[in-house]
PDB file of N, CA and C in Angstrom:
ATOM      1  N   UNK A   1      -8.288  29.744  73.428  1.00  0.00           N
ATOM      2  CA  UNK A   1      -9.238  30.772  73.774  1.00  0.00           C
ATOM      3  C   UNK A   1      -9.919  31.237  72.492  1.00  0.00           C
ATOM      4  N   UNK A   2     -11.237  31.685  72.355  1.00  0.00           N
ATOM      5  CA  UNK A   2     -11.910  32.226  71.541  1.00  0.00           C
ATOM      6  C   UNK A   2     -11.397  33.324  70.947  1.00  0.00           C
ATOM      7  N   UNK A   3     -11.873  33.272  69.979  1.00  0.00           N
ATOM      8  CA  UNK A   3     -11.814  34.832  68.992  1.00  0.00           C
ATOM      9  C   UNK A   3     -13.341  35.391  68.496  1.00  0.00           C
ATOM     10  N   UNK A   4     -13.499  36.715  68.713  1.00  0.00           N
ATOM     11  CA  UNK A   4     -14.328  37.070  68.203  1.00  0.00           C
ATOM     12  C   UNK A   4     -14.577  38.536  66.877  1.00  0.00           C
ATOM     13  N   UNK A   5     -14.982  38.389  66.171  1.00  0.00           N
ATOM     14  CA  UNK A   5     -15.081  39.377  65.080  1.00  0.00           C
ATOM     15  C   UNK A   5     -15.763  40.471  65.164  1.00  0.00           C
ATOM     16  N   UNK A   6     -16.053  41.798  65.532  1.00  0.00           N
ATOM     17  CA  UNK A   6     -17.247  42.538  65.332  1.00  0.00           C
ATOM     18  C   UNK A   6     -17.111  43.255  64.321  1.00  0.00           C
ATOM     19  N   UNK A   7     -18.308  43.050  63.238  1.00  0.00           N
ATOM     20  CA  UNK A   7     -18.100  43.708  61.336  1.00  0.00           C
ATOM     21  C   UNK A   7     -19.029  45.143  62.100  1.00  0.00           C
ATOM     22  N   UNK A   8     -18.998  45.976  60.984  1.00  0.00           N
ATOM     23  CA  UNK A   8     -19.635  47.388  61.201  1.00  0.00           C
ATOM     24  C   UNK A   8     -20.402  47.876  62.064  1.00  0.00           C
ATOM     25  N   UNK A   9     -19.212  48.294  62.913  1.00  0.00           N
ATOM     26  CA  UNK A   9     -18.947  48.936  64.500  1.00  0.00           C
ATOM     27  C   UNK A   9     -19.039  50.309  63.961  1.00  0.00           C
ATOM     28  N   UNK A  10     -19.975  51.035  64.342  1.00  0.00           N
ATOM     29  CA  UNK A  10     -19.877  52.368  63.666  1.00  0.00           C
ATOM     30  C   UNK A  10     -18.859  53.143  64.475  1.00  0.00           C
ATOM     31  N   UNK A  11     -18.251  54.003  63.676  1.00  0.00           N
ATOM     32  CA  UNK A  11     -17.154  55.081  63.896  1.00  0.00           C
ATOM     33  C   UNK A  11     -16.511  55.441  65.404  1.00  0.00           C
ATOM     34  N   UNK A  12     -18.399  56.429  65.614  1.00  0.00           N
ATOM     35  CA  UNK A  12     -18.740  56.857  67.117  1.00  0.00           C
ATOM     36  C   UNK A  12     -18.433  55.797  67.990  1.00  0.00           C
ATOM     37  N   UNK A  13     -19.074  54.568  67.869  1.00  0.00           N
ATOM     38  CA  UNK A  13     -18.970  53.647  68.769  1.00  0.00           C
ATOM     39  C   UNK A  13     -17.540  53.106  69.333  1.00  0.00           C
ATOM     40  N   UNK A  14     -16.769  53.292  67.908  1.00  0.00           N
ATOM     41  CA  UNK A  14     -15.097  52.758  68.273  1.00  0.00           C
ATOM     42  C   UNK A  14     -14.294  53.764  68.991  1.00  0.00           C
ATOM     43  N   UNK A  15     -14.690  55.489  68.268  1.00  0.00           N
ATOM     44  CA  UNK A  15     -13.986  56.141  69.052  1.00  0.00           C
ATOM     45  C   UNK A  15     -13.983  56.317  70.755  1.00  0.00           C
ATOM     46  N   UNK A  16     -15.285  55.909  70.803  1.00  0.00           N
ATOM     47  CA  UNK A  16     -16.056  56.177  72.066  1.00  0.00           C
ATOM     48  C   UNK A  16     -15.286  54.907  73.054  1.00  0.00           C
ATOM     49  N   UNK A  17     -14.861  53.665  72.440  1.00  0.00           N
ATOM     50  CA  UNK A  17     -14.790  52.800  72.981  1.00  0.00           C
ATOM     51  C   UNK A  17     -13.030  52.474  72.818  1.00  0.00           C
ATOM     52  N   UNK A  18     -12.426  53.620  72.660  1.00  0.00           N
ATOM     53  CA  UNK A  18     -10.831  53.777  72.370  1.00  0.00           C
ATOM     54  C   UNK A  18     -10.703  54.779  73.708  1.00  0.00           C
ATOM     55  N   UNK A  19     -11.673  55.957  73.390  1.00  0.00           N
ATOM     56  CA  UNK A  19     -11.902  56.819  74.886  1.00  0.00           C
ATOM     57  C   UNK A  19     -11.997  55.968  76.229  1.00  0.00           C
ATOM     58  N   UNK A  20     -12.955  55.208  76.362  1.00  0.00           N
ATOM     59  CA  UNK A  20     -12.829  54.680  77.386  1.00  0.00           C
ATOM     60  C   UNK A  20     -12.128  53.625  77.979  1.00  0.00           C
ATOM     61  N   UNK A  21     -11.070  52.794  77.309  1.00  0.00           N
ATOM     62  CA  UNK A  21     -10.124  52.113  77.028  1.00  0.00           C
ATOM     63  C   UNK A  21      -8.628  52.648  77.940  1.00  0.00           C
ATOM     64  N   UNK A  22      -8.473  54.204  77.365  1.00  0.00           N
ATOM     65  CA  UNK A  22      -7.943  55.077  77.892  1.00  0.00           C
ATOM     66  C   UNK A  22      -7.726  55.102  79.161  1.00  0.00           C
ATOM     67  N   UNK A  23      -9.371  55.862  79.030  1.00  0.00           N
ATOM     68  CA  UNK A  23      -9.623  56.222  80.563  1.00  0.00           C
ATOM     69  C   UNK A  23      -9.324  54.843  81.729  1.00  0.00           C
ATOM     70  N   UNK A  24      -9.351  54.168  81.165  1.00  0.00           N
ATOM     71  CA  UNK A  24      -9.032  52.269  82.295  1.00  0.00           C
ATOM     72  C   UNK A  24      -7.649  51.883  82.110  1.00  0.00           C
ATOM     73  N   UNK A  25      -6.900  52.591  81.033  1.00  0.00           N
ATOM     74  CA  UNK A  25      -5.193  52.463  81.262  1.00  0.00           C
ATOM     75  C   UNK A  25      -5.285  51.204  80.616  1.00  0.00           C
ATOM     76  N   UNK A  26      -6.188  51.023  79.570  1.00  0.00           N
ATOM     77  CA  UNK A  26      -6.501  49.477  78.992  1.00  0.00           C
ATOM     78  C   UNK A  26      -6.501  49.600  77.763  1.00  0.00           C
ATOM     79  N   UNK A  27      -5.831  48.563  76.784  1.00  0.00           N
ATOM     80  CA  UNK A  27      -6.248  48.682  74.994  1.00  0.00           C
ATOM     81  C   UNK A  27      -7.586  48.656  74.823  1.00  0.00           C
ATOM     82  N   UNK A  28      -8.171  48.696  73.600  1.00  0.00           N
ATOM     83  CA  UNK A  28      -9.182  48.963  73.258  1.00  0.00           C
ATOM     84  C   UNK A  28      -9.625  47.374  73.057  1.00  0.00           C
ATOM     85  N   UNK A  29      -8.619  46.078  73.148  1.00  0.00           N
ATOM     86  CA  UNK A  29      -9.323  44.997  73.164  1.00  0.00           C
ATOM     87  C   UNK A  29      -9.756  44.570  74.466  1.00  0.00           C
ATOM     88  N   UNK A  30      -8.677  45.099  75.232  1.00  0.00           N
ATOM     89  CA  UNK A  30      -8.993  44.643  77.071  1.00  0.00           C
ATOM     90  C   UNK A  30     -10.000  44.977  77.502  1.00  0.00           C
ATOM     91  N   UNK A  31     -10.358  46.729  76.879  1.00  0.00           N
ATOM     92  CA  UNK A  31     -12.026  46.870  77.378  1.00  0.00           C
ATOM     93  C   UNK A  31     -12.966  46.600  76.729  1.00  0.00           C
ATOM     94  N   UNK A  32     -12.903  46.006  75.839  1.00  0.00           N
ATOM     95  CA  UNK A  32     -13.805  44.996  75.134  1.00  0.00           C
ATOM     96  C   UNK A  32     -13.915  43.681  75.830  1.00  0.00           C
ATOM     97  N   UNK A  33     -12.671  42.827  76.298  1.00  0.00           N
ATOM     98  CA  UNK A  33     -12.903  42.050  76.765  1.00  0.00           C
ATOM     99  C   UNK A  33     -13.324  42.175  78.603  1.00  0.00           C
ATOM    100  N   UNK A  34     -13.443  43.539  79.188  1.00  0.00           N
ATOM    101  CA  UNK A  34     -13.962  43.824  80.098  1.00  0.00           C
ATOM    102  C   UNK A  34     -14.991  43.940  80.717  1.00  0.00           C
ATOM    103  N   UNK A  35     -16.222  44.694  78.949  1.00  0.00           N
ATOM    104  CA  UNK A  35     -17.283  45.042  78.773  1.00  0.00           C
ATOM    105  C   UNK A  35     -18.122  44.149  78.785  1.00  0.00           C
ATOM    106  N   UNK A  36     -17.725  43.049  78.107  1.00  0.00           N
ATOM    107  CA  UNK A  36     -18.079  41.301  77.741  1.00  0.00           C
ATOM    108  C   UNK A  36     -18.210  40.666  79.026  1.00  0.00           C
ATOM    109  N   UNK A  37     -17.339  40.548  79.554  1.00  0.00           N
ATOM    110  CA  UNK A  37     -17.291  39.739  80.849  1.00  0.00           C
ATOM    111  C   UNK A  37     -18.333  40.707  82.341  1.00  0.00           C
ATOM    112  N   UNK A  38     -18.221  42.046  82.257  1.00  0.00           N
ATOM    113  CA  UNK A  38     -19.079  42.479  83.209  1.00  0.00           C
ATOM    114  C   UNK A  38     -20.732  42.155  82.640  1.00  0.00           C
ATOM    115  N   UNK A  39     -20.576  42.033  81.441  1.00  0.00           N
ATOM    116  CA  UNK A  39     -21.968  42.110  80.714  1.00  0.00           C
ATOM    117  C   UNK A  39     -22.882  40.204  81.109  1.00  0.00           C
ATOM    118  N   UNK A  40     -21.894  39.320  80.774  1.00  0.00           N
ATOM    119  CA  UNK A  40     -22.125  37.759  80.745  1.00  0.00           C
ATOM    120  C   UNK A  40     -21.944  37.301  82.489  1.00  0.00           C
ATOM    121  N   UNK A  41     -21.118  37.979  83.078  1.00  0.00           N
ATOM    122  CA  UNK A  41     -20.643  37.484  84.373  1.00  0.00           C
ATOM    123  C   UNK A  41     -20.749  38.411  85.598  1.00  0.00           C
ATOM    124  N   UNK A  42     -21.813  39.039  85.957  1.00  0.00           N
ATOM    125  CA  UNK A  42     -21.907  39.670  87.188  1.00  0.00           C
ATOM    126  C   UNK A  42     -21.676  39.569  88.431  1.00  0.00           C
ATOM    127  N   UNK A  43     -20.763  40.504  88.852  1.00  0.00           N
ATOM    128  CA  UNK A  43     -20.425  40.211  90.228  1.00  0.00           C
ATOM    129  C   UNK A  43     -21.716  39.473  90.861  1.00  0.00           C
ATOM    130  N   UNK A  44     -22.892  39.867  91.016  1.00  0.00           N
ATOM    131  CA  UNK A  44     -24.156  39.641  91.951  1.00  0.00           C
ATOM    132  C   UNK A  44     -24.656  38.511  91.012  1.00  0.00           C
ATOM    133  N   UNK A  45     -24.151  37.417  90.420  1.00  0.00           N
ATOM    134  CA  UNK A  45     -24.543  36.604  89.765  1.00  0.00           C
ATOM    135  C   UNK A  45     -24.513  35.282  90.718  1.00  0.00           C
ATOM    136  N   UNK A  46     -25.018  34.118  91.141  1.00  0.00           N
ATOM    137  CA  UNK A  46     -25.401  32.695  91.634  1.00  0.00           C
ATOM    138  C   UNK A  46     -24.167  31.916  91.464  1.00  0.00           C
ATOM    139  N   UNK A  47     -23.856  31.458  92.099  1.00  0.00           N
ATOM    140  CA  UNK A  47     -22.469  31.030  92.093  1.00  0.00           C
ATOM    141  C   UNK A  47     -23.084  29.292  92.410  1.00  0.00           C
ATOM    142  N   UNK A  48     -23.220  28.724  91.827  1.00  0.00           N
ATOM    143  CA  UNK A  48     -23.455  27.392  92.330  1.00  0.00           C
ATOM    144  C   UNK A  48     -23.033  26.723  93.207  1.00  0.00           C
ATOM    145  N   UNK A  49     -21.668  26.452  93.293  1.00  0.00           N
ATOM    146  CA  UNK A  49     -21.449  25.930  94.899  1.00  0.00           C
ATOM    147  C   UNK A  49     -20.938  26.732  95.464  1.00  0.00           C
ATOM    148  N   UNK A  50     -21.445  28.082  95.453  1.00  0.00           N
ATOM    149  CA  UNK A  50     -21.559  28.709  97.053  1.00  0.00           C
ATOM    150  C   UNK A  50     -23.071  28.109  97.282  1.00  0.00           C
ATOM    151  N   UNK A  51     -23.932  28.554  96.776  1.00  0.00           N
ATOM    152  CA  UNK A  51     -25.298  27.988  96.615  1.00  0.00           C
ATOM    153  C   UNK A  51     -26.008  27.218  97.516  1.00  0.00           C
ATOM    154  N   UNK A  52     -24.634  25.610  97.036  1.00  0.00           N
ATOM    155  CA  UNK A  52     -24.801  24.287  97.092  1.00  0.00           C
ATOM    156  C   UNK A  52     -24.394  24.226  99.404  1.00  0.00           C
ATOM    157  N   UNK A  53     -23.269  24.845  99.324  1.00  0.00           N
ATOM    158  CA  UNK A  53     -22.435  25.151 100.295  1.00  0.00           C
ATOM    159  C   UNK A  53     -23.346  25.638 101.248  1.00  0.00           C
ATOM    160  N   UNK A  54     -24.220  26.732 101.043  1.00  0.00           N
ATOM    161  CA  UNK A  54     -24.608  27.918 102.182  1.00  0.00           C
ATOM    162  C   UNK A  54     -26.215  26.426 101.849  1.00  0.00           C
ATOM    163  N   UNK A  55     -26.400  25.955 101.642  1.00  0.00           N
ATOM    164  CA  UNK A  55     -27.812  25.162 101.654  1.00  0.00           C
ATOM    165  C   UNK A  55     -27.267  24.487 102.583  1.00  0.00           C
ATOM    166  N   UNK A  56     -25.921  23.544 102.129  1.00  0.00           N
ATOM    167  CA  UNK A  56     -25.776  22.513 103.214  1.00  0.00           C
ATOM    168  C   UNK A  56     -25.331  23.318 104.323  1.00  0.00           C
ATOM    169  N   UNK A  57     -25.056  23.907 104.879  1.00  0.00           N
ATOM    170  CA  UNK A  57     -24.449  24.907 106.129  1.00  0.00           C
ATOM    171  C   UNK A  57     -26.128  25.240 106.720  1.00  0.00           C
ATOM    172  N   UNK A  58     -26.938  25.683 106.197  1.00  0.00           N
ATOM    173  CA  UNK A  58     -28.743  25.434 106.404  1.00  0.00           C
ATOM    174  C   UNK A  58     -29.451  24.675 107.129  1.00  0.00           C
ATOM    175  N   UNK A  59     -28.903  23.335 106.665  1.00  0.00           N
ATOM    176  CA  UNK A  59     -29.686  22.105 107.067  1.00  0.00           C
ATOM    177  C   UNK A  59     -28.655  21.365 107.781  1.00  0.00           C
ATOM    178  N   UNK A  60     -27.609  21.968 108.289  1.00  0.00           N
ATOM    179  CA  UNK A  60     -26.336  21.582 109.277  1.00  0.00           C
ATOM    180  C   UNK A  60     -25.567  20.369 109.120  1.00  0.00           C
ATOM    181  N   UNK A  61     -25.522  20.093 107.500  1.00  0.00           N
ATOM    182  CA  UNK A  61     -24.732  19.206 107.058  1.00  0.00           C
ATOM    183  C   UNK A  61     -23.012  19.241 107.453  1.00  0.00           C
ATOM    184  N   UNK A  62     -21.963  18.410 108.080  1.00  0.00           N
ATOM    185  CA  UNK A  62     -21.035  18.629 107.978  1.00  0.00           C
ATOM    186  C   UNK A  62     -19.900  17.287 107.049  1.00  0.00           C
ATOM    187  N   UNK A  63     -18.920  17.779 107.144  1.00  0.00           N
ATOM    188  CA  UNK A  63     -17.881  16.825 106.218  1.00  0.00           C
ATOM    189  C   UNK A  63     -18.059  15.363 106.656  1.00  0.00           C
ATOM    190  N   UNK A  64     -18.413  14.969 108.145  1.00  0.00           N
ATOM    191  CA  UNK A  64     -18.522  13.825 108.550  1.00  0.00           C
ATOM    192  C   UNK A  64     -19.748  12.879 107.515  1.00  0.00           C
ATOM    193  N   UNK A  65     -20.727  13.822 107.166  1.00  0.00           N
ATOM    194  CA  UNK A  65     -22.270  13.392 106.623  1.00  0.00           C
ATOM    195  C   UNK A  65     -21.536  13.213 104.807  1.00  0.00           C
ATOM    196  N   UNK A  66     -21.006  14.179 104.495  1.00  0.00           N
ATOM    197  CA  UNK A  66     -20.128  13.810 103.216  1.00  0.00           C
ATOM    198  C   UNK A  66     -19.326  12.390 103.091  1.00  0.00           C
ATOM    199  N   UNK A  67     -18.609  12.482 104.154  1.00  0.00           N
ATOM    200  CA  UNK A  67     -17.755  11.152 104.063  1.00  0.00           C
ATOM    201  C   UNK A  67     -18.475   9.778 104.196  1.00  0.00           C
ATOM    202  N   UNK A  68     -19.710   9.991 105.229  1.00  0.00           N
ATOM    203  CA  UNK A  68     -20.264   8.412 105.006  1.00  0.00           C
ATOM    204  C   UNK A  68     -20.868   7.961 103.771  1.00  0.00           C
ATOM    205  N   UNK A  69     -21.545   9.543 102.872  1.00  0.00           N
ATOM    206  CA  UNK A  69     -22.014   9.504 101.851  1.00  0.00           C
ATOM    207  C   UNK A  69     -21.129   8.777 100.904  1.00  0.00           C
ATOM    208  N   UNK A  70     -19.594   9.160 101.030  1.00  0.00           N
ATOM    209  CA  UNK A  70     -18.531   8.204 100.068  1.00  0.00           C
ATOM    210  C   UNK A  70     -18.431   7.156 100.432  1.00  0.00           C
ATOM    211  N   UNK A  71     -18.454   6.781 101.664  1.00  0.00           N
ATOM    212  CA  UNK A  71     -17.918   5.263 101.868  1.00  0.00           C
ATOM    213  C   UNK A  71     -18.996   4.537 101.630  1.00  0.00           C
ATOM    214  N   UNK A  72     -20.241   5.052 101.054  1.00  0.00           N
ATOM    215  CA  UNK A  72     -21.096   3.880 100.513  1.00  0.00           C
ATOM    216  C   UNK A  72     -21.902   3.855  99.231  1.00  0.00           C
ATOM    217  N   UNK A  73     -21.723   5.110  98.523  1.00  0.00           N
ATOM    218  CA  UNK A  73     -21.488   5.447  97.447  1.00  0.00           C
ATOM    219  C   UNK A  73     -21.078   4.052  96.672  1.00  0.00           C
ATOM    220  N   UNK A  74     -21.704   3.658  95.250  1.00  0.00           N
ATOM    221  CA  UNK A  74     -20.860   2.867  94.346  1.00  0.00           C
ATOM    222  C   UNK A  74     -20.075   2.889  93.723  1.00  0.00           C
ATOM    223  N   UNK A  75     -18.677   2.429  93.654  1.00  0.00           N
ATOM    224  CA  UNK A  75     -17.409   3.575  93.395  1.00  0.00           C
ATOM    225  C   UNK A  75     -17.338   2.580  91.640  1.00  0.00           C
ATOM    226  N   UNK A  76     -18.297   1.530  91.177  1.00  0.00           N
ATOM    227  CA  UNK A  76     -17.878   0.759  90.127  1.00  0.00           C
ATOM    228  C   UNK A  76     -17.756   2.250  88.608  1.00  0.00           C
ATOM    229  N   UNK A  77     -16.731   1.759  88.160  1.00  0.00           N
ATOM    230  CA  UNK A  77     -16.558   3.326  86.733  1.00  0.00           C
ATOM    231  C   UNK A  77     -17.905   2.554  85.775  1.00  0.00           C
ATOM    232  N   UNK A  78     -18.498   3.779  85.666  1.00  0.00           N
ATOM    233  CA  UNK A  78     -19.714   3.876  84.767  1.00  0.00           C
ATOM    234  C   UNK A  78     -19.516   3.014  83.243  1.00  0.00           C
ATOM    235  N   UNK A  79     -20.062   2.676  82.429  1.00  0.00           N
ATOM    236  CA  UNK A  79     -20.306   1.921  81.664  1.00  0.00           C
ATOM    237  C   UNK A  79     -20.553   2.888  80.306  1.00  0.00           C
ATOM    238  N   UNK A  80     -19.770   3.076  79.429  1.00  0.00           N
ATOM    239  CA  UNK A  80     -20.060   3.820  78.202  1.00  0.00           C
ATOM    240  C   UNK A  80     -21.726   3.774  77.467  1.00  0.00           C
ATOM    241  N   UNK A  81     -22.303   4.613  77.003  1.00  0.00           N
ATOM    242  CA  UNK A  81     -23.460   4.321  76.081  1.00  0.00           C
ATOM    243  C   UNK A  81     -22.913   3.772  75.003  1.00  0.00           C
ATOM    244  N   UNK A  82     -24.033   3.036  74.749  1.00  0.00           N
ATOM    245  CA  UNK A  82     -23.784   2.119  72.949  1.00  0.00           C
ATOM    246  C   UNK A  82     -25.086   2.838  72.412  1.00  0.00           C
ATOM    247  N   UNK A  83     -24.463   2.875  71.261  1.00  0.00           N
ATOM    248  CA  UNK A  83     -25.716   3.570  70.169  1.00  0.00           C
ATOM    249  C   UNK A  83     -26.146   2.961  69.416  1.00  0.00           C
TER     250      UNK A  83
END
């Protein structure tokens, strides 16, 4: 897992962010790593295969239309690039 550094975090900002840490029954890294993740990852964010899912459910695709798609599919393993 990542690490991240933040250099001159002013004072206010840390105390402020030790306060609210608190208040969530959380260290001051958990709500950092809380703040981060609500900030990059929104609940109301596109979820791709739900997306993919609620399209095919749309156009009344079912598992049967998947499966013929595999059984004729080319199953040969892909071929490396040469450079």
């Amino acid at each position: 897992m990542a690490a991240v550094t933040i250099r001159n975090l002013p004072d206010e900002v840390h105390r402020a962010l030790k306060a609210r840490a608190a208040q969530n029954h959380r260290s001051a890294e958990a709500e950092i790593r809380a703040i981060l993740e609500a900030a990059v990852r929104p609940p109301d964010r596109l979820l791709l295969g739900t997306a993919i899912s609620n399209l095919s459910r749309k156009f009344g695709l079912t598992n049967a239309d998947f499966e013929a798609l595999e059984d004729v599919r080319d199953k040969t393993p892909a071929e490396p690039m040469r450079f």
